[in-house]
PDB file of N, CA and C in Angstrom:
ATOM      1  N   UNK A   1      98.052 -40.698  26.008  1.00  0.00           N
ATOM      2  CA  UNK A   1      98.496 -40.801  24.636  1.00  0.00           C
ATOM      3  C   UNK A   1      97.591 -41.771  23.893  1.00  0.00           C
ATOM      4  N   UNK A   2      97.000 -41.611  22.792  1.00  0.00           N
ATOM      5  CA  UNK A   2      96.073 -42.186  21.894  1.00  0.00           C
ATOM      6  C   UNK A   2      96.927 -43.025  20.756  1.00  0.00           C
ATOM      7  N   UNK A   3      96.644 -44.414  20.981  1.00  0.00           N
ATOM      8  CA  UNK A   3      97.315 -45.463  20.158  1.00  0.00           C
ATOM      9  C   UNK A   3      97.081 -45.155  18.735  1.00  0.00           C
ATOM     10  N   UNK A   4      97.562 -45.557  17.908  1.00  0.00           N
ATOM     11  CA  UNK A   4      97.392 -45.552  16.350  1.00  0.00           C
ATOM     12  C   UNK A   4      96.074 -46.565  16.165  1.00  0.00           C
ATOM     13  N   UNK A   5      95.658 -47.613  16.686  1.00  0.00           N
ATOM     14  CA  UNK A   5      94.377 -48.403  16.470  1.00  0.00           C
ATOM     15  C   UNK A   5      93.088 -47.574  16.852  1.00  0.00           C
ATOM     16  N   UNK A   6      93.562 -46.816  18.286  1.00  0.00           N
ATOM     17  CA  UNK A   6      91.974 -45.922  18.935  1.00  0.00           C
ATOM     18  C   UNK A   6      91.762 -45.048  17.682  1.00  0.00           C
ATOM     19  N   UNK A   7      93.057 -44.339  17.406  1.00  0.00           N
ATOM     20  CA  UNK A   7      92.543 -42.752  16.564  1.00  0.00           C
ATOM     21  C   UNK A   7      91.882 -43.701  15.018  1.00  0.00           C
ATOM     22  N   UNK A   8      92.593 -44.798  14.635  1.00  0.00           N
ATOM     23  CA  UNK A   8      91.912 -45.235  13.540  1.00  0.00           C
ATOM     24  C   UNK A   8      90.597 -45.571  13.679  1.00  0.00           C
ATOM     25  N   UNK A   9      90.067 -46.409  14.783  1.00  0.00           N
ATOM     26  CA  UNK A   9      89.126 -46.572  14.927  1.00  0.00           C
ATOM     27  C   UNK A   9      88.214 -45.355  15.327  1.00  0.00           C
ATOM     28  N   UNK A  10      88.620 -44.419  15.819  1.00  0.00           N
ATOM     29  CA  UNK A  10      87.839 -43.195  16.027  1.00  0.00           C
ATOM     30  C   UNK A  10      87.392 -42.567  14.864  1.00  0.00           C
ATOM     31  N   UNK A  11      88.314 -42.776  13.417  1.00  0.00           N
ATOM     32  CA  UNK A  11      88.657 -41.855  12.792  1.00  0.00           C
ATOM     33  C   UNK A  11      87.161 -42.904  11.890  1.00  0.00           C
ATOM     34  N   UNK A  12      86.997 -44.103  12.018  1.00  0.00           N
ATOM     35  CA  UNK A  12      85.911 -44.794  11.199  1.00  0.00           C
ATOM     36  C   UNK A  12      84.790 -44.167  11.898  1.00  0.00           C
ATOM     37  N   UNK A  13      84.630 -44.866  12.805  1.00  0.00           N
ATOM     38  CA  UNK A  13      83.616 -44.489  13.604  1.00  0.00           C
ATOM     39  C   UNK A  13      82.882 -43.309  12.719  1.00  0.00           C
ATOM     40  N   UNK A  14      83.626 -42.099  12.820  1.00  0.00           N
ATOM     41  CA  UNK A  14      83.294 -40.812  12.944  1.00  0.00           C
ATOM     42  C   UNK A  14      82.873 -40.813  11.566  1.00  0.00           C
ATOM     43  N   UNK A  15      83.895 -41.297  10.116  1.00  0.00           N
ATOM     44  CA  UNK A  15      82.739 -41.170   8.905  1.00  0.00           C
ATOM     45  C   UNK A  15      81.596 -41.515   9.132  1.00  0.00           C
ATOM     46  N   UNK A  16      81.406 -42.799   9.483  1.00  0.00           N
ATOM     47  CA  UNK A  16      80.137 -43.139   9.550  1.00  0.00           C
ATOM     48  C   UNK A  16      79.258 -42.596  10.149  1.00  0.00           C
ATOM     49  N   UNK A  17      79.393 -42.013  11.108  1.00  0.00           N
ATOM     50  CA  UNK A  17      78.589 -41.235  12.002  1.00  0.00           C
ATOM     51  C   UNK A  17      78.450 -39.545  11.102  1.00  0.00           C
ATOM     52  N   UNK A  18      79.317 -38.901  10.392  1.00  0.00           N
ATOM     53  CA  UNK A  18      78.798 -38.466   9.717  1.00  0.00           C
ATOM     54  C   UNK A  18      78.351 -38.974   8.347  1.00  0.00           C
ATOM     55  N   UNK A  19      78.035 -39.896   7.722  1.00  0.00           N
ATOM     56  CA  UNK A  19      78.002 -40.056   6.813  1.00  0.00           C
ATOM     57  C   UNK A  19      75.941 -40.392   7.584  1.00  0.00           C
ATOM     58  N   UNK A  20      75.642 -41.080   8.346  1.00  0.00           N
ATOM     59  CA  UNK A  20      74.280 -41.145   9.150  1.00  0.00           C
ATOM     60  C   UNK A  20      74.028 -39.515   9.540  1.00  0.00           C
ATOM     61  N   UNK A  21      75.070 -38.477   9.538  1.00  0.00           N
ATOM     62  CA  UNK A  21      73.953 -37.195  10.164  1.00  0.00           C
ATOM     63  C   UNK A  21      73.739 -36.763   8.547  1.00  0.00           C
ATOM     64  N   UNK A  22      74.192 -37.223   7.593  1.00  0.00           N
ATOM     65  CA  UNK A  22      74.270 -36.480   6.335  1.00  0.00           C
ATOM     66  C   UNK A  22      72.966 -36.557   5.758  1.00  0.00           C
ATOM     67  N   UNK A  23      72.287 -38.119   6.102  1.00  0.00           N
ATOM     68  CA  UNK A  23      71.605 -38.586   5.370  1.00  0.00           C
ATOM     69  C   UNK A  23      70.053 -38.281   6.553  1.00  0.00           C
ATOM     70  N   UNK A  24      70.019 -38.028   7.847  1.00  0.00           N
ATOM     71  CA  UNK A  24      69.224 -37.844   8.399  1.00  0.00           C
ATOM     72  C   UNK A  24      69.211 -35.940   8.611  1.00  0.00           C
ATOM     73  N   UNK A  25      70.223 -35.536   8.380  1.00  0.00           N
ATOM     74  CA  UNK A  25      69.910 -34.315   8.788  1.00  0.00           C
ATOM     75  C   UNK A  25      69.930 -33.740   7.417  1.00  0.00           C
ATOM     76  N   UNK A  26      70.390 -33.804   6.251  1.00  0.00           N
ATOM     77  CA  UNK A  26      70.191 -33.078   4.863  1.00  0.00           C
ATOM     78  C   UNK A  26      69.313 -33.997   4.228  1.00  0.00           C
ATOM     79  N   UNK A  27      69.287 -35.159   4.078  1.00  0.00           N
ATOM     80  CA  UNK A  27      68.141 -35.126   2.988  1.00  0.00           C
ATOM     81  C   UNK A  27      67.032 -35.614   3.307  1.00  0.00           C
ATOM     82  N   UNK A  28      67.240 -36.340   5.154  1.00  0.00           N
ATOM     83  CA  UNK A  28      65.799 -36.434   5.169  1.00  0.00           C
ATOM     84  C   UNK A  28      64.969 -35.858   5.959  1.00  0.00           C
ATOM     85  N   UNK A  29      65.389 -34.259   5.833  1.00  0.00           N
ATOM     86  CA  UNK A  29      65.161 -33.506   6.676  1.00  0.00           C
ATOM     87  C   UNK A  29      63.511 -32.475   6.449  1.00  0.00           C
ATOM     88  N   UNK A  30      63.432 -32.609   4.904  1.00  0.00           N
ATOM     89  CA  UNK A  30      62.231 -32.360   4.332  1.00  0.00           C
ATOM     90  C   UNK A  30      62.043 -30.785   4.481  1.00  0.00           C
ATOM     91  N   UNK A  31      60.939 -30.394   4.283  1.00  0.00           N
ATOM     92  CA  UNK A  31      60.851 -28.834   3.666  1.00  0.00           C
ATOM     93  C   UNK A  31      61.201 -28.105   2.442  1.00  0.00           C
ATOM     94  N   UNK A  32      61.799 -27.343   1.412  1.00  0.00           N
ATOM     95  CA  UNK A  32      62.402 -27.355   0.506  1.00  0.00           C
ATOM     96  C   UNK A  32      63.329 -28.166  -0.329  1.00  0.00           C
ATOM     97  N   UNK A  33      62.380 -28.605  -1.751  1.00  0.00           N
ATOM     98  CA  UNK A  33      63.476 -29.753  -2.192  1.00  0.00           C
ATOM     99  C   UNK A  33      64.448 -29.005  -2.823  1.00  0.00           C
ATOM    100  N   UNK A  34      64.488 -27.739  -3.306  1.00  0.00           N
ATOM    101  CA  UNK A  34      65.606 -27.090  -3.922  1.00  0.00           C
ATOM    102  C   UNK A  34      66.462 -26.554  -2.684  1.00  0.00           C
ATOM    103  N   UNK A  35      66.384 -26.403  -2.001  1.00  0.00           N
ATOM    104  CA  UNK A  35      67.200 -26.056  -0.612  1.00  0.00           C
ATOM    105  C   UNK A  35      68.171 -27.337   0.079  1.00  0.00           C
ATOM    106  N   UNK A  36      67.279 -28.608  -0.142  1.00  0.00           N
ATOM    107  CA  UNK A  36      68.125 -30.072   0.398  1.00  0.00           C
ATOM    108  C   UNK A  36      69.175 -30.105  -1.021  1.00  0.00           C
ATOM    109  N   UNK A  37      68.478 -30.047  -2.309  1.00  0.00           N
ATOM    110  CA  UNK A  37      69.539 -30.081  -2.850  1.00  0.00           C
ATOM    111  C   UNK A  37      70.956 -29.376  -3.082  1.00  0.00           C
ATOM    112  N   UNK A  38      70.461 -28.289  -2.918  1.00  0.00           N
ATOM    113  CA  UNK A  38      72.061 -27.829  -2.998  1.00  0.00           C
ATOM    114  C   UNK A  38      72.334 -27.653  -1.776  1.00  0.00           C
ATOM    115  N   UNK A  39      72.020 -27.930  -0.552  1.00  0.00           N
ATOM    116  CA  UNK A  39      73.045 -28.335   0.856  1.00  0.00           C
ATOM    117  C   UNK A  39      73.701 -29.990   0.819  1.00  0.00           C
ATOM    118  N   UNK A  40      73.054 -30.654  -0.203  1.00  0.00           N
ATOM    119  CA  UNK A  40      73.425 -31.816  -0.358  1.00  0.00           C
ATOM    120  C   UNK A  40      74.597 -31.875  -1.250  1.00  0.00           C
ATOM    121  N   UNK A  41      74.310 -30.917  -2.374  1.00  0.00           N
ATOM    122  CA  UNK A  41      75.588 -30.620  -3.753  1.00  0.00           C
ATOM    123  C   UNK A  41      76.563 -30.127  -3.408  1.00  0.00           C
ATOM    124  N   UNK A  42      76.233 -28.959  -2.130  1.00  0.00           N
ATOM    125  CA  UNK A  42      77.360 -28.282  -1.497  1.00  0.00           C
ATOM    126  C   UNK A  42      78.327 -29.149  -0.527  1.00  0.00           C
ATOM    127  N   UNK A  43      77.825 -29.950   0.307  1.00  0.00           N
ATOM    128  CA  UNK A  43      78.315 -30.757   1.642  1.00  0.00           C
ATOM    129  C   UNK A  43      79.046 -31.860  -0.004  1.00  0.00           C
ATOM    130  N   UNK A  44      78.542 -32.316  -0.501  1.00  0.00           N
ATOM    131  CA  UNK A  44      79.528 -33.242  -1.373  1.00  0.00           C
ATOM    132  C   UNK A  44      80.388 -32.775  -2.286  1.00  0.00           C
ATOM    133  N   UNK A  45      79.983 -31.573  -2.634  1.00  0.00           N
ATOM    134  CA  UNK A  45      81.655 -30.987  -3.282  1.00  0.00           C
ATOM    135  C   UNK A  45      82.529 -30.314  -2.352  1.00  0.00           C
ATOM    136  N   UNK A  46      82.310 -29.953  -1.216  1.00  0.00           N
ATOM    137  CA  UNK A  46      83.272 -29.661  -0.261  1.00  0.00           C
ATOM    138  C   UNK A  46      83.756 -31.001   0.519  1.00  0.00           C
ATOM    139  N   UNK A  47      82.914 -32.431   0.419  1.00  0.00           N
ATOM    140  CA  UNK A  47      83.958 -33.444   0.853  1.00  0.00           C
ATOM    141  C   UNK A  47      84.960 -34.018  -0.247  1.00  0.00           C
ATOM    142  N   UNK A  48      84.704 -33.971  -1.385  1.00  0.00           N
ATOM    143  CA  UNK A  48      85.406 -34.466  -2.756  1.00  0.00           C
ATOM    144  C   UNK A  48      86.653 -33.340  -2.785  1.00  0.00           C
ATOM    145  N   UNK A  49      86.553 -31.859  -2.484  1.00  0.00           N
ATOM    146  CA  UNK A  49      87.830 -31.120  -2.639  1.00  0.00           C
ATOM    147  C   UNK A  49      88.267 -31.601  -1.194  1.00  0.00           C
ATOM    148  N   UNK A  50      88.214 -31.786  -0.178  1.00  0.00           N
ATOM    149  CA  UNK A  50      88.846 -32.272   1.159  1.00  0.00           C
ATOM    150  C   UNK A  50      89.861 -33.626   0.987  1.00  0.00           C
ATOM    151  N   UNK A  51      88.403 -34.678   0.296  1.00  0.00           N
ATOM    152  CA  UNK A  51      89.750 -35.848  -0.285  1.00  0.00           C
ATOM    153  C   UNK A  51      90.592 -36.003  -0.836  1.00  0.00           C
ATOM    154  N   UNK A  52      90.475 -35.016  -1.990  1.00  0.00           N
ATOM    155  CA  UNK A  52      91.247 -34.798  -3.308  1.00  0.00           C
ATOM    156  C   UNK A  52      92.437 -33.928  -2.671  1.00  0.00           C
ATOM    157  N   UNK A  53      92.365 -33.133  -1.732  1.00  0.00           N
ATOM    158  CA  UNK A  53      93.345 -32.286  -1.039  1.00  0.00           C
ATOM    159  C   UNK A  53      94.501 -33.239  -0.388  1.00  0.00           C
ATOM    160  N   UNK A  54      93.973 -33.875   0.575  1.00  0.00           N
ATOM    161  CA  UNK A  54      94.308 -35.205   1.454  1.00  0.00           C
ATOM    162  C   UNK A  54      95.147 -35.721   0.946  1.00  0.00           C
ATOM    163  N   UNK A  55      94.103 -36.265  -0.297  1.00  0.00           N
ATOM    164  CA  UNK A  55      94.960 -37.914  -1.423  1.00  0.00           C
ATOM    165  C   UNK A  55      96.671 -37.102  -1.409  1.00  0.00           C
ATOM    166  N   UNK A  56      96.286 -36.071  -2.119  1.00  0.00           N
ATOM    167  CA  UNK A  56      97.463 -35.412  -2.753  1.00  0.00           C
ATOM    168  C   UNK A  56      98.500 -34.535  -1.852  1.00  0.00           C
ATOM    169  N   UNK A  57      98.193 -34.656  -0.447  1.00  0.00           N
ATOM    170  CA  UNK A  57      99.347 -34.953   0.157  1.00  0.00           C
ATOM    171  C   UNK A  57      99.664 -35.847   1.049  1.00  0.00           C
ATOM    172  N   UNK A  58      99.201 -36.651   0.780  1.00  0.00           N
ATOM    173  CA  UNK A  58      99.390 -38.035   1.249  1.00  0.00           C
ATOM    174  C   UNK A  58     100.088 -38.897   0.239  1.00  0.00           C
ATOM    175  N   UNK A  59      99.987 -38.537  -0.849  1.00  0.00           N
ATOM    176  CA  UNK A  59     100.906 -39.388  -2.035  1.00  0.00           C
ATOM    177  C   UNK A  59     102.193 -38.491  -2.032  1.00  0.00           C
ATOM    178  N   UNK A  60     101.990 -37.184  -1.559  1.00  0.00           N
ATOM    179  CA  UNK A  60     103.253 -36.493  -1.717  1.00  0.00           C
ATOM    180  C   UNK A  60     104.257 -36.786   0.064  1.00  0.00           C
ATOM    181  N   UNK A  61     103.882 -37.072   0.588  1.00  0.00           N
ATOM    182  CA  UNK A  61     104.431 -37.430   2.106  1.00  0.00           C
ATOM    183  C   UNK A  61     105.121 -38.809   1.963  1.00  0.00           C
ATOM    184  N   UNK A  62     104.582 -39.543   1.575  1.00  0.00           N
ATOM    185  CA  UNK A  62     104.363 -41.009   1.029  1.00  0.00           C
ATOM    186  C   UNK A  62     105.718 -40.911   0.083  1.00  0.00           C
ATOM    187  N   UNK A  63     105.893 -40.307  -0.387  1.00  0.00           N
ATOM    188  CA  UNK A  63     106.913 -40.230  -1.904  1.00  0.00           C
ATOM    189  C   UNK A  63     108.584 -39.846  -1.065  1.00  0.00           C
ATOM    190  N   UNK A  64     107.941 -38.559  -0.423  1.00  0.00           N
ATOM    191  CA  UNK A  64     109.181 -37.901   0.493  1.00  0.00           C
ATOM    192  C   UNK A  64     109.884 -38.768   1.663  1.00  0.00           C
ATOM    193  N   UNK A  65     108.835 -39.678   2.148  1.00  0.00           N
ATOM    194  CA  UNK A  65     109.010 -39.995   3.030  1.00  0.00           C
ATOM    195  C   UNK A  65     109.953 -41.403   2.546  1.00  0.00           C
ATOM    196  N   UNK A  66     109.772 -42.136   1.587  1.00  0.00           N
ATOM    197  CA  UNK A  66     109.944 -43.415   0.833  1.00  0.00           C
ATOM    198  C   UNK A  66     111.355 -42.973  -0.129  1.00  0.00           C
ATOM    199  N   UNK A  67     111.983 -41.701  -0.498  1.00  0.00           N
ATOM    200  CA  UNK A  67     112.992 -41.162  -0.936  1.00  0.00           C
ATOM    201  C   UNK A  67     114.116 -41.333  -0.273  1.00  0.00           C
ATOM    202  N   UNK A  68     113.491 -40.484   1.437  1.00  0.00           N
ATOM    203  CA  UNK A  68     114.155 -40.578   2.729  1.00  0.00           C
ATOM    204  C   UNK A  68     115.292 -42.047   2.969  1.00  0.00           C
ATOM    205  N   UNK A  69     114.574 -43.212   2.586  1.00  0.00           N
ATOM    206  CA  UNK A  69     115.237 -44.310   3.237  1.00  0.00           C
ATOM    207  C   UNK A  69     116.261 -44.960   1.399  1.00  0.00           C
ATOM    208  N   UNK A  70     116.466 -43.911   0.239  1.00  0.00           N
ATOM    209  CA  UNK A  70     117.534 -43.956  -0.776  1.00  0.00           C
ATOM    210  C   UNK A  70     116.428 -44.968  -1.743  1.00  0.00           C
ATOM    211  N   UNK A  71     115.579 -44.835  -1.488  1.00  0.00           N
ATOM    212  CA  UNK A  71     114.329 -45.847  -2.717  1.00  0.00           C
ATOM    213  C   UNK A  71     114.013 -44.149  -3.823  1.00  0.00           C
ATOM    214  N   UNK A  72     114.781 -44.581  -4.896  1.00  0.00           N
ATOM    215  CA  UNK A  72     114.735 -43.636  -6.222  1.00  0.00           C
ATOM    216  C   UNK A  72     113.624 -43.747  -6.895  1.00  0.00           C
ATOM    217  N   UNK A  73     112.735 -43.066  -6.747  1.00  0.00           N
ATOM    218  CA  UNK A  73     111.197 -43.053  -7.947  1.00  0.00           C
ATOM    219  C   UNK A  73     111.314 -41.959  -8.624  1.00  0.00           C
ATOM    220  N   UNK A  74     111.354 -42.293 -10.174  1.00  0.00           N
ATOM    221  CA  UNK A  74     111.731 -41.412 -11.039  1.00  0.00           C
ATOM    222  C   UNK A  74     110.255 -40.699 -10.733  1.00  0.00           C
ATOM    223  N   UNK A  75     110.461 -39.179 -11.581  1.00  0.00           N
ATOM    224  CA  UNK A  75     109.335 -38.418 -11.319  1.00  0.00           C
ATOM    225  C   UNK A  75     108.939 -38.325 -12.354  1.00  0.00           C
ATOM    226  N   UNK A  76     107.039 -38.302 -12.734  1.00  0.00           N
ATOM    227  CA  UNK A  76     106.570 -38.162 -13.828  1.00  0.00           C
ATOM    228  C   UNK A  76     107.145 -37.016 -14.732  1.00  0.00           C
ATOM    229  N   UNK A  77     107.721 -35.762 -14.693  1.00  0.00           N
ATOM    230  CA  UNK A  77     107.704 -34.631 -15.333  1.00  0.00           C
ATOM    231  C   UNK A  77     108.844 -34.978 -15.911  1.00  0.00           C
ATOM    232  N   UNK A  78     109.662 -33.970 -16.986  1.00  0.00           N
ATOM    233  CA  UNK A  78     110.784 -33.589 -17.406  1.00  0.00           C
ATOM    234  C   UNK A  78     112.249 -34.016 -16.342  1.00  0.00           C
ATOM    235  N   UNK A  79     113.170 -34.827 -16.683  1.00  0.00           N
ATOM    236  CA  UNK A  79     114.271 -35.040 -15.485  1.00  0.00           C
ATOM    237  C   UNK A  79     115.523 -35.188 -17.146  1.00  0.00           C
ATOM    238  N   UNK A  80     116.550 -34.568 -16.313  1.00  0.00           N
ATOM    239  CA  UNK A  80     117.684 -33.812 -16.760  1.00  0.00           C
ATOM    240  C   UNK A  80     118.420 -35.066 -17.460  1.00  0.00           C
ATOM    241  N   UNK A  81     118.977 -35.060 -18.408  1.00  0.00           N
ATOM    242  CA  UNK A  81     119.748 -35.864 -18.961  1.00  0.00           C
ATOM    243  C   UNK A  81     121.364 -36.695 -18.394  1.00  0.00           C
ATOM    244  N   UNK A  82     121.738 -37.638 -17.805  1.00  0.00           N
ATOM    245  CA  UNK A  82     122.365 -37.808 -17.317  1.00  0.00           C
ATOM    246  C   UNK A  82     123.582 -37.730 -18.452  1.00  0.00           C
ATOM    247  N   UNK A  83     125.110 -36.734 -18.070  1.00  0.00           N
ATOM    248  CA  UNK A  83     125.893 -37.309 -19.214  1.00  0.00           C
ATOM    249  C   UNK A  83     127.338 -37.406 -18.143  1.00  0.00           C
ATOM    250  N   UNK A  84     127.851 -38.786 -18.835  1.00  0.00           N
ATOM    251  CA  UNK A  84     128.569 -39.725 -17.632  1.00  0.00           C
ATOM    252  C   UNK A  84     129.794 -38.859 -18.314  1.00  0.00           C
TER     253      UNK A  84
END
């Protein structure tokens, strides 16, 4: 069973380690500069929709989960008029 510290620390590790193949294997990989660029434009808008995916259910888990224990967070949208 893998502790919550290993997988975190695995889980750094591993950006970084891709964040070093990103930069040695796409851009300084040479041959076509219009070819590095858009494997470079592509690999960074497919990590920006991954985070942006993530964030947003991670704020939504986070919310559900924090409801769970009777902590009331009003919700940004439209909420019903209370009449006593």
């Amino acid at each position: 069973m893998v502790t919550i510290l290993e997988f975190v620390t695995q889980l750094l590790v591993s950006a970084f380690q891709l964040i070093g193949m990103f930069i040695t294997d796409v851009l300084l990989s040479g041959g076509d500069i219009l070819a590095t660029i858009f494997r470079a434009v592509s690999i960074a808008s497919g990590t920006a929709l991954i985070v942006v995916s993530v964030a947003v259910m991670g704020y939504l888990a986070v919310g559900a989960f924090v409801r769970e224990f009777g902590v009331n967070v009003s919700s940004p949208g439209r909420t019903r008029v209370r009449r006593d």
